[in-house]
N, C-alpha and C. Protein backbone atom coordinates (compact mmCIF):
# COMPACT_ATOMS: atom_id res chain seq x y z
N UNK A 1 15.34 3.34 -19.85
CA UNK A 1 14.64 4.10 -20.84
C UNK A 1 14.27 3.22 -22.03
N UNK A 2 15.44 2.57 -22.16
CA UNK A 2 14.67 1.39 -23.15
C UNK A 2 13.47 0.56 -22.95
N UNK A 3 13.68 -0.04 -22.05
CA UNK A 3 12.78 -0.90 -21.57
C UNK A 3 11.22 -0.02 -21.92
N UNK A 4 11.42 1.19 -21.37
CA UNK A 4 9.65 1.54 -21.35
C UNK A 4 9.40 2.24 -22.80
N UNK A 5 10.48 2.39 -23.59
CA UNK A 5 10.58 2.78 -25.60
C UNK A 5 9.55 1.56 -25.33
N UNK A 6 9.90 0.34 -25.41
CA UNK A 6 9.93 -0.94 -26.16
C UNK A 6 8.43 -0.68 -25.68
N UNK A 7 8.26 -0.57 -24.12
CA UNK A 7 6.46 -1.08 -23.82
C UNK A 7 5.61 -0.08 -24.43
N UNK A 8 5.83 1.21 -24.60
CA UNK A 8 5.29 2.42 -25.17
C UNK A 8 5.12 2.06 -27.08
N UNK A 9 6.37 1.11 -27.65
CA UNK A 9 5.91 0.97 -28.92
C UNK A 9 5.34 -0.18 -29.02
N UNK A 10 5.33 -1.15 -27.85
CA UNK A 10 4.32 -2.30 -27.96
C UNK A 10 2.72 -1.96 -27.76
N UNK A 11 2.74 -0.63 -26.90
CA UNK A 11 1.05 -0.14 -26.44
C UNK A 11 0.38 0.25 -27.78
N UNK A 12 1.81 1.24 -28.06
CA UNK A 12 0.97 1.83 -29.85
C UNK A 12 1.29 1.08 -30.70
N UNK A 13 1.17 -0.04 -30.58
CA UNK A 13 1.09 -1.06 -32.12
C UNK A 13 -0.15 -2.19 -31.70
N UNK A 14 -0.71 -1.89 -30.14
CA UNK A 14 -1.84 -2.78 -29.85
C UNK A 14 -1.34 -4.41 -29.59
N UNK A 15 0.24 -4.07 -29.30
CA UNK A 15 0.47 -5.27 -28.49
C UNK A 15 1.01 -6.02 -27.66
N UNK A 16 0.92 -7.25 -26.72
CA UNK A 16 1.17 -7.90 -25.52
C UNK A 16 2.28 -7.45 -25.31
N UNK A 17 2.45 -6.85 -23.96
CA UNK A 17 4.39 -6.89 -23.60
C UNK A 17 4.29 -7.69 -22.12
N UNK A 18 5.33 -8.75 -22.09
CA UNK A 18 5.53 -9.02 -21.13
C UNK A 18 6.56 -8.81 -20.01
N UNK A 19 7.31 -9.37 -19.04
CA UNK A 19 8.73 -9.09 -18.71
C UNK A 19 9.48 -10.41 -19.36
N UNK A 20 8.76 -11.22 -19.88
CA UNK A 20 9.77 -11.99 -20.79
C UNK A 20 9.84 -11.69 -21.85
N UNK A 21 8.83 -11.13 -22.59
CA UNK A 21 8.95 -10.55 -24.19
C UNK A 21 10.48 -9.29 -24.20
N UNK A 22 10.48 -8.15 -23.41
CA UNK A 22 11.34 -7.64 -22.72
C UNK A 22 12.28 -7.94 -22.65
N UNK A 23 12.62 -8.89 -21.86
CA UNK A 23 13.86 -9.36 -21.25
C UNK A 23 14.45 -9.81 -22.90
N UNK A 24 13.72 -11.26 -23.33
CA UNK A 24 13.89 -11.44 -25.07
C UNK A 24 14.41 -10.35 -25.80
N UNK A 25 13.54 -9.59 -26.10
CA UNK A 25 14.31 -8.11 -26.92
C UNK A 25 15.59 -7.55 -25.92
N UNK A 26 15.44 -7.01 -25.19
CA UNK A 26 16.81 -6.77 -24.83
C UNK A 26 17.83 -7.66 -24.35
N UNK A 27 17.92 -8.68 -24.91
CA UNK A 27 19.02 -9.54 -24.15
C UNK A 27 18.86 -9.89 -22.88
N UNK A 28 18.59 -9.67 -21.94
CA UNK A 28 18.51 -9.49 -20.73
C UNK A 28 17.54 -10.83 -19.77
N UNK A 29 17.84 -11.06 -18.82
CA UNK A 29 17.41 -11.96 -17.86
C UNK A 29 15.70 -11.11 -17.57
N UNK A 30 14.87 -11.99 -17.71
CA UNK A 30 13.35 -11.52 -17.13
C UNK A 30 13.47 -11.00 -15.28
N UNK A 31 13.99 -11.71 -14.71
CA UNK A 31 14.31 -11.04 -13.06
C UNK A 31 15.00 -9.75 -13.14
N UNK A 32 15.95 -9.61 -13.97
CA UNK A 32 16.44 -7.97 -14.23
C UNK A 32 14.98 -7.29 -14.30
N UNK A 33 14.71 -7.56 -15.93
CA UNK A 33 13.56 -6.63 -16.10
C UNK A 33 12.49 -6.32 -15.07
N UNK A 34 12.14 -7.48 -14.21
CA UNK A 34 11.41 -7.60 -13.52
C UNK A 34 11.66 -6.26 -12.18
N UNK A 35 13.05 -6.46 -12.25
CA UNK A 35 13.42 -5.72 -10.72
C UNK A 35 14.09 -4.36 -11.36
N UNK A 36 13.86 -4.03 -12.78
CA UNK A 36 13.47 -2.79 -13.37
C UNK A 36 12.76 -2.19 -13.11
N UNK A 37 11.63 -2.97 -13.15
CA UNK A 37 9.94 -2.52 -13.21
C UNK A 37 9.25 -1.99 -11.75
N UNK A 38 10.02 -2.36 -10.76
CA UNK A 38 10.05 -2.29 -9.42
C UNK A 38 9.85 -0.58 -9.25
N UNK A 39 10.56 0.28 -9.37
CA UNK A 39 10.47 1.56 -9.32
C UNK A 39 9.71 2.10 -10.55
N UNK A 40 9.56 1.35 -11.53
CA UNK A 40 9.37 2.03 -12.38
C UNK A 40 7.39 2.39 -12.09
N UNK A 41 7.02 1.02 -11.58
CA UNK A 41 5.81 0.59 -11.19
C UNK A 41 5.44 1.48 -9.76
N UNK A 42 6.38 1.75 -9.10
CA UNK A 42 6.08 2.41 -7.89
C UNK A 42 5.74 4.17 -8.57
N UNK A 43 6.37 4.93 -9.67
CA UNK A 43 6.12 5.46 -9.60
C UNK A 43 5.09 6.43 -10.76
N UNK A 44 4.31 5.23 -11.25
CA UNK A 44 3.00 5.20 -11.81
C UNK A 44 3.52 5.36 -13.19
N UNK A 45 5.07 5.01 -13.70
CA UNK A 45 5.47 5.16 -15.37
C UNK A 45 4.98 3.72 -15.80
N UNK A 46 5.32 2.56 -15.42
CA UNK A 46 4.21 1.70 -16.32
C UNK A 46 3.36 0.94 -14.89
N UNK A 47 2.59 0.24 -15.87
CA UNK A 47 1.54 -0.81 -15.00
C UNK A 47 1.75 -2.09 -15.83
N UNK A 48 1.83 -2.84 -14.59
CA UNK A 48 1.81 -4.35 -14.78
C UNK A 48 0.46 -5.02 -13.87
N UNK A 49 -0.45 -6.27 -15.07
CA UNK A 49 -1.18 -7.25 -14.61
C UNK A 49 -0.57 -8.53 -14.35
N UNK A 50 -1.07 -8.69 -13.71
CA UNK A 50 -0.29 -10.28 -13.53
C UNK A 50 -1.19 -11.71 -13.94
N UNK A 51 -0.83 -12.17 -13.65
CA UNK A 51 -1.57 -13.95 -14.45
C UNK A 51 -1.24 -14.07 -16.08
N UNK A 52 -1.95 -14.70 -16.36
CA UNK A 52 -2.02 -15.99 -17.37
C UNK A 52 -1.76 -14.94 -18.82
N UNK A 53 -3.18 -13.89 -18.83
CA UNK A 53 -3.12 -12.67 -19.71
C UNK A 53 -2.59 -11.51 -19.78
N UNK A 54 -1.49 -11.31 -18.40
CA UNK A 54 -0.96 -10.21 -17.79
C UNK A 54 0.11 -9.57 -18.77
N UNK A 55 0.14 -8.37 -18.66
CA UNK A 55 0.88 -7.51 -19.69
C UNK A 55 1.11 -6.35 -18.59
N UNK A 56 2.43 -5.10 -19.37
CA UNK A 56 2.88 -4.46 -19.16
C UNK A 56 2.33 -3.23 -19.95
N UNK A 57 2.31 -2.19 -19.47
CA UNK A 57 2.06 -0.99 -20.09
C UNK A 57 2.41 0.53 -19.85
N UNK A 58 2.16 1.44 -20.52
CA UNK A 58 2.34 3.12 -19.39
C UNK A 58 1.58 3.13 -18.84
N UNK A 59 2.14 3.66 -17.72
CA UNK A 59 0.70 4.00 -16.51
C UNK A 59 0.30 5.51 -17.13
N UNK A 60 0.63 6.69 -17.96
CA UNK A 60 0.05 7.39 -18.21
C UNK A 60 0.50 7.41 -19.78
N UNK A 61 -0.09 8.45 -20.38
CA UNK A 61 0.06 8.48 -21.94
C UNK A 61 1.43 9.05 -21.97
N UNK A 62 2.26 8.40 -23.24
CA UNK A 62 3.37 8.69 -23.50
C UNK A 62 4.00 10.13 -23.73
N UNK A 63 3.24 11.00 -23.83
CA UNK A 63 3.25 12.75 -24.33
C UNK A 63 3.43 13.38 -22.77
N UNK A 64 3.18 12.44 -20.95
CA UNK A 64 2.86 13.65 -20.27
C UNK A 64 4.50 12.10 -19.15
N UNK A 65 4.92 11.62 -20.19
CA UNK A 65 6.59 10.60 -19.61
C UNK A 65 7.21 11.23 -19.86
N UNK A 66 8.22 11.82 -19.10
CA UNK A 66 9.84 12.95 -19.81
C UNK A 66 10.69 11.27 -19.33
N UNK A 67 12.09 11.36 -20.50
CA UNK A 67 12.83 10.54 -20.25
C UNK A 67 13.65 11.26 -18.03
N UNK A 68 13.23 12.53 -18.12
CA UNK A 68 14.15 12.47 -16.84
C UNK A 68 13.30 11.85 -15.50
N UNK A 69 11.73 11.86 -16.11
CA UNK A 69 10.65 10.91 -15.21
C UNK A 69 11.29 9.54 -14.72
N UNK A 70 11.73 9.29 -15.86
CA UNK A 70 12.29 7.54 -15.86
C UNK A 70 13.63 7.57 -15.20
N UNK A 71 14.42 8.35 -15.92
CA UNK A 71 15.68 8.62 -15.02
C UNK A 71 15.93 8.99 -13.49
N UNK A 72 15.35 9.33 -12.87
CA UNK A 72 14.71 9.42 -11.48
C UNK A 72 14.20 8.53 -10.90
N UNK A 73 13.43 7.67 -11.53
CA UNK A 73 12.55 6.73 -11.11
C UNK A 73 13.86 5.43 -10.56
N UNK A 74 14.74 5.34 -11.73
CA UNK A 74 14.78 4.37 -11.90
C UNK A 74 16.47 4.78 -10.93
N UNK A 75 17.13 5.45 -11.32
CA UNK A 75 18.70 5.85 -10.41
C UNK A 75 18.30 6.20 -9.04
N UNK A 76 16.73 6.60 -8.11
CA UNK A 76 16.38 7.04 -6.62
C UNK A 76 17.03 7.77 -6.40
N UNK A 77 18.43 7.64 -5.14
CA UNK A 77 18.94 8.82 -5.02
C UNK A 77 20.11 8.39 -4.53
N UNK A 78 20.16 7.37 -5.81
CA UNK A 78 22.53 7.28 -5.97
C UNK A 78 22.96 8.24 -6.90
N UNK A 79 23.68 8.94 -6.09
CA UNK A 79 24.66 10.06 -6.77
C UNK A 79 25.31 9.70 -8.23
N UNK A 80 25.25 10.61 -9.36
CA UNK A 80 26.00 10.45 -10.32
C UNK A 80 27.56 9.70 -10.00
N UNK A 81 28.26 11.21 -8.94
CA UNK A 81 29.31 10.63 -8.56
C UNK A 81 30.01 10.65 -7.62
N UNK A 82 30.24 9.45 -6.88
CA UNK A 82 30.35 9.01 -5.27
C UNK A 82 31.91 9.47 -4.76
N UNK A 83 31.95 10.02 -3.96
CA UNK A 83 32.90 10.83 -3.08
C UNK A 83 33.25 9.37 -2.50
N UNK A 84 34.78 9.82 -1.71
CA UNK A 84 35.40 8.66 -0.78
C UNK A 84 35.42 9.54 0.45
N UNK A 85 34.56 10.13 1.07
CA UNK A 85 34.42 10.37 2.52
C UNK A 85 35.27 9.76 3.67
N UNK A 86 35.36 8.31 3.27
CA UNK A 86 36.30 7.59 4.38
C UNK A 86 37.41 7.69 4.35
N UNK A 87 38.08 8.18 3.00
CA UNK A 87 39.63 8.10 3.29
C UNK A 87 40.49 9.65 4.04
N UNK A 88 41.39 9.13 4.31
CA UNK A 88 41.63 10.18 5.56
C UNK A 88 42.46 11.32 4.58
N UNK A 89 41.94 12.90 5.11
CA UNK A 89 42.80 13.23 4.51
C UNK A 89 44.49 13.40 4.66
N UNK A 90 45.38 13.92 3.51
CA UNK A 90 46.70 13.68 4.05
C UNK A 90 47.28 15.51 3.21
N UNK A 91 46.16 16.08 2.29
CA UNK A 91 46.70 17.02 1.87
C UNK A 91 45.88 17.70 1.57
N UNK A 92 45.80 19.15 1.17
CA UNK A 92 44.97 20.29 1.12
C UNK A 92 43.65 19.58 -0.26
N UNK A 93 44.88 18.67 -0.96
CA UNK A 93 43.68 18.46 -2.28
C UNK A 93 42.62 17.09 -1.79
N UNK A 94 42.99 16.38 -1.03
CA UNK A 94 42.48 15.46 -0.47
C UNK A 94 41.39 15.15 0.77
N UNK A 95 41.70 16.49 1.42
CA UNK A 95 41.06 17.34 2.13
C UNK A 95 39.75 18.07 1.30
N UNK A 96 39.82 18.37 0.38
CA UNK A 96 38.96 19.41 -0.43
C UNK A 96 38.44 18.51 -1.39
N UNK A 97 38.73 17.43 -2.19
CA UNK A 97 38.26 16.64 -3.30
C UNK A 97 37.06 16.14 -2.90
N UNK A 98 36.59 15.57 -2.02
CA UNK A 98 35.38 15.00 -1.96
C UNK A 98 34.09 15.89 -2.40
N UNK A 99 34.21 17.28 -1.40
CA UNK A 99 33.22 18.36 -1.82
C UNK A 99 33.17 19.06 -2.58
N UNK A 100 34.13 18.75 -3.62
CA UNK A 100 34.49 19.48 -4.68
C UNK A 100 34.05 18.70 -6.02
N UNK A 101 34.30 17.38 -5.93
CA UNK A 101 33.33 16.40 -6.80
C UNK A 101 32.14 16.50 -6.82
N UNK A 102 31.85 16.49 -5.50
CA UNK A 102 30.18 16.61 -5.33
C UNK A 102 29.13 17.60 -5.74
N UNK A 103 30.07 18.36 -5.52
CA UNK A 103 29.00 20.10 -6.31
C UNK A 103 29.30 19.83 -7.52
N UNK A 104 30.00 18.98 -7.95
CA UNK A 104 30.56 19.45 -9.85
C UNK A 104 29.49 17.69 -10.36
N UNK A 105 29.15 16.80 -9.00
CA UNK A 105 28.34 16.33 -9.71
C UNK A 105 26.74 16.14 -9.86
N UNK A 106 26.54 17.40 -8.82
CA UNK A 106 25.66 17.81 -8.77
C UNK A 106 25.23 18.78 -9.85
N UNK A 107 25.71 19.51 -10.24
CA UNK A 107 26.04 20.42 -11.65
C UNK A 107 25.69 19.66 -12.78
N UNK A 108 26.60 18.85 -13.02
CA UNK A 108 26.85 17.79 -14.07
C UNK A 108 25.08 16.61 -14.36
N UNK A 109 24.92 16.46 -12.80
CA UNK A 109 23.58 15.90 -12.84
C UNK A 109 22.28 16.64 -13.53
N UNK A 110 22.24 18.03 -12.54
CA UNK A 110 21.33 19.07 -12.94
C UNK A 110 21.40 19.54 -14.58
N UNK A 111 22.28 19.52 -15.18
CA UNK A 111 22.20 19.51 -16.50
C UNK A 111 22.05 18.61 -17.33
N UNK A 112 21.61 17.38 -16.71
CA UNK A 112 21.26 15.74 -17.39
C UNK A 112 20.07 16.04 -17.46
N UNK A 113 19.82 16.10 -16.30
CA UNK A 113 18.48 16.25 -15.86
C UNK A 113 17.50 17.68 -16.49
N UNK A 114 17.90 18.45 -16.87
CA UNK A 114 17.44 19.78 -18.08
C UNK A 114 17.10 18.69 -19.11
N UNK A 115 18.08 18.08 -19.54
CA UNK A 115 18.02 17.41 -21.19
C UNK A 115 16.72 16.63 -21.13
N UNK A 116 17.08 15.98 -19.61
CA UNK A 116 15.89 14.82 -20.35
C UNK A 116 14.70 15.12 -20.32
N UNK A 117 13.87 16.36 -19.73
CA UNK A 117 13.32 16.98 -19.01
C UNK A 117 12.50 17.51 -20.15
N UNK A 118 13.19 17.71 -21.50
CA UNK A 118 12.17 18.13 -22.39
C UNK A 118 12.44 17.34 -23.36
N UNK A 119 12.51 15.94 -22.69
CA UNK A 119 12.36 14.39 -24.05
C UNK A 119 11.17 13.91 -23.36
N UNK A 120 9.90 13.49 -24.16
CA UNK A 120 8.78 12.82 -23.81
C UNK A 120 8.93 11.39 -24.17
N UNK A 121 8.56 10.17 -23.50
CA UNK A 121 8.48 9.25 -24.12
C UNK A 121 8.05 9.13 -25.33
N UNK A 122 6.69 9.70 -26.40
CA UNK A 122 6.29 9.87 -26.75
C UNK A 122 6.99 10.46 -28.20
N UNK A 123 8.15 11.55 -27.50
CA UNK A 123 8.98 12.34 -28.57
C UNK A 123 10.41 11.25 -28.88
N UNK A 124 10.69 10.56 -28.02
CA UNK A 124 11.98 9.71 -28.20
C UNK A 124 11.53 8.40 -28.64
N UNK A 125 10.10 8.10 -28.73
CA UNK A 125 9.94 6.99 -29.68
C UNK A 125 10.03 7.23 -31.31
N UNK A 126 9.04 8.61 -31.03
CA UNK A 126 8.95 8.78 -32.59
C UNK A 126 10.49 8.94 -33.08
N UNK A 127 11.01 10.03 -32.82
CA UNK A 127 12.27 10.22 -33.37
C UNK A 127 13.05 8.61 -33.67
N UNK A 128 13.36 7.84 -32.55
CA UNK A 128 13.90 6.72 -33.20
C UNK A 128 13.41 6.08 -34.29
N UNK A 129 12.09 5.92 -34.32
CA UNK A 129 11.25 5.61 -35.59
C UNK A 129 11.65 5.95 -36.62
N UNK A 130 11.76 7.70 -36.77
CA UNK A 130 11.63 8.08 -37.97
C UNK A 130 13.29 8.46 -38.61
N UNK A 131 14.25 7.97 -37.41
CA UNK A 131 15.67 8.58 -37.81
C UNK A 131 16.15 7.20 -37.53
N UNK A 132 15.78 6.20 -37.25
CA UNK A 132 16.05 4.85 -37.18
C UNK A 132 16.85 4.06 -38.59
N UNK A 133 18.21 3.47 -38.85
CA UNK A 133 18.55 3.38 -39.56
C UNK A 133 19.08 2.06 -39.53
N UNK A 134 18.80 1.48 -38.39
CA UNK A 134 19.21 -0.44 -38.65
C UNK A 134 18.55 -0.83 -38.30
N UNK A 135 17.80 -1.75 -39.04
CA UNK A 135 16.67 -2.91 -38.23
C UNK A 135 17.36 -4.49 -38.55
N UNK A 136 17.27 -5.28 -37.48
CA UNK A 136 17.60 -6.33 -37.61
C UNK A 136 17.51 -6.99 -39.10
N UNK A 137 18.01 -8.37 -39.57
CA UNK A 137 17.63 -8.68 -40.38
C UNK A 137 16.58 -9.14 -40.55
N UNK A 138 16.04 -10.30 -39.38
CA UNK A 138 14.72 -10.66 -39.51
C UNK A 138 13.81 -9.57 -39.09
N UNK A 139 12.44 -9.53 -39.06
CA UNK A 139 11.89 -8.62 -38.37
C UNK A 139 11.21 -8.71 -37.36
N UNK A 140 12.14 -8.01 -36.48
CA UNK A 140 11.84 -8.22 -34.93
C UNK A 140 11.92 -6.74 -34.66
N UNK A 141 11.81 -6.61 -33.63
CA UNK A 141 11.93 -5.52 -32.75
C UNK A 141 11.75 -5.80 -31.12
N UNK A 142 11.48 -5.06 -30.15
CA UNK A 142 11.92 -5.11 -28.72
C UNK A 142 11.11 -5.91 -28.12
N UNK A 143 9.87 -6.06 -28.96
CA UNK A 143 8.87 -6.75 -28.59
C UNK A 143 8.22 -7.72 -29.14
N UNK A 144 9.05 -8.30 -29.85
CA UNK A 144 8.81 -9.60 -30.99
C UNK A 144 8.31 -11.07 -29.51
């Protein structure tokens, strides 16, 4: 979710994002970002050019991105939280725990997934903007 804040406030300030500018602002290795961008690109939340002038961007306007767009995009379909199926059971609770996690993290998911559902990219930039209360010392930001 960061990652596409940063390209969404680089689009509306009119400037270059790369996966090394990226990677730079967040700490992070450019092949991470890169193999971020992988789903993120598959499922039309940003667009990347490639070559010499190539930049990163939203693939649609920031007002019609919900953060749970990205959250989907980017988790596919690994479970919040992973059951041990293989271990054998030995007691009524051990026997029953696996499917019993699973609906509760399915629950637990489905109500993540409400939240983010009515955050727009668009609405979680501004807000950091305007309730934003540390900026580095020099002035940088995600996309310096």
């Amino acid at each position: 979710m960061q990652m596409v804040l940063c390209i969404a406030r680089a689009q509306s300030e009119g400037l270059r994002c790369t996966s090394k500018i990226l990677a730079d602002g967040l700490k992070a290795n450019p092949s991470f970002v890169r193999k971020m961008m992988v789903p993120l690109t598959r499922d039309g939340i940003i667009v990347s050019t490639l070559g010499r002038s190539g930049s990163i961007r939203l693939g649609r306007p920031a007002q019609q991105i919900t953060l749970c767009d990205i959250y989907l995009s980017v988790i596919e379909d690994k479970p919040l939280m992973a059951g041990r199926p293989e271990v054998e059971p030995c007691c009524v609770v051990s026997a029953n725990a696996c499917w019993y996690f699973k609906e509760l993290a399915k629950e637990a998911e489905q109500a993540s997934l409400d939240v983010l559902a009515k955050r727009t990219v668009a609405e979680a930039l501004h807000d950091i903007l305007q309730r934003g209360n540390h900026e580095p010392d020099r002035q940088q930001n995600c996309i310096s």
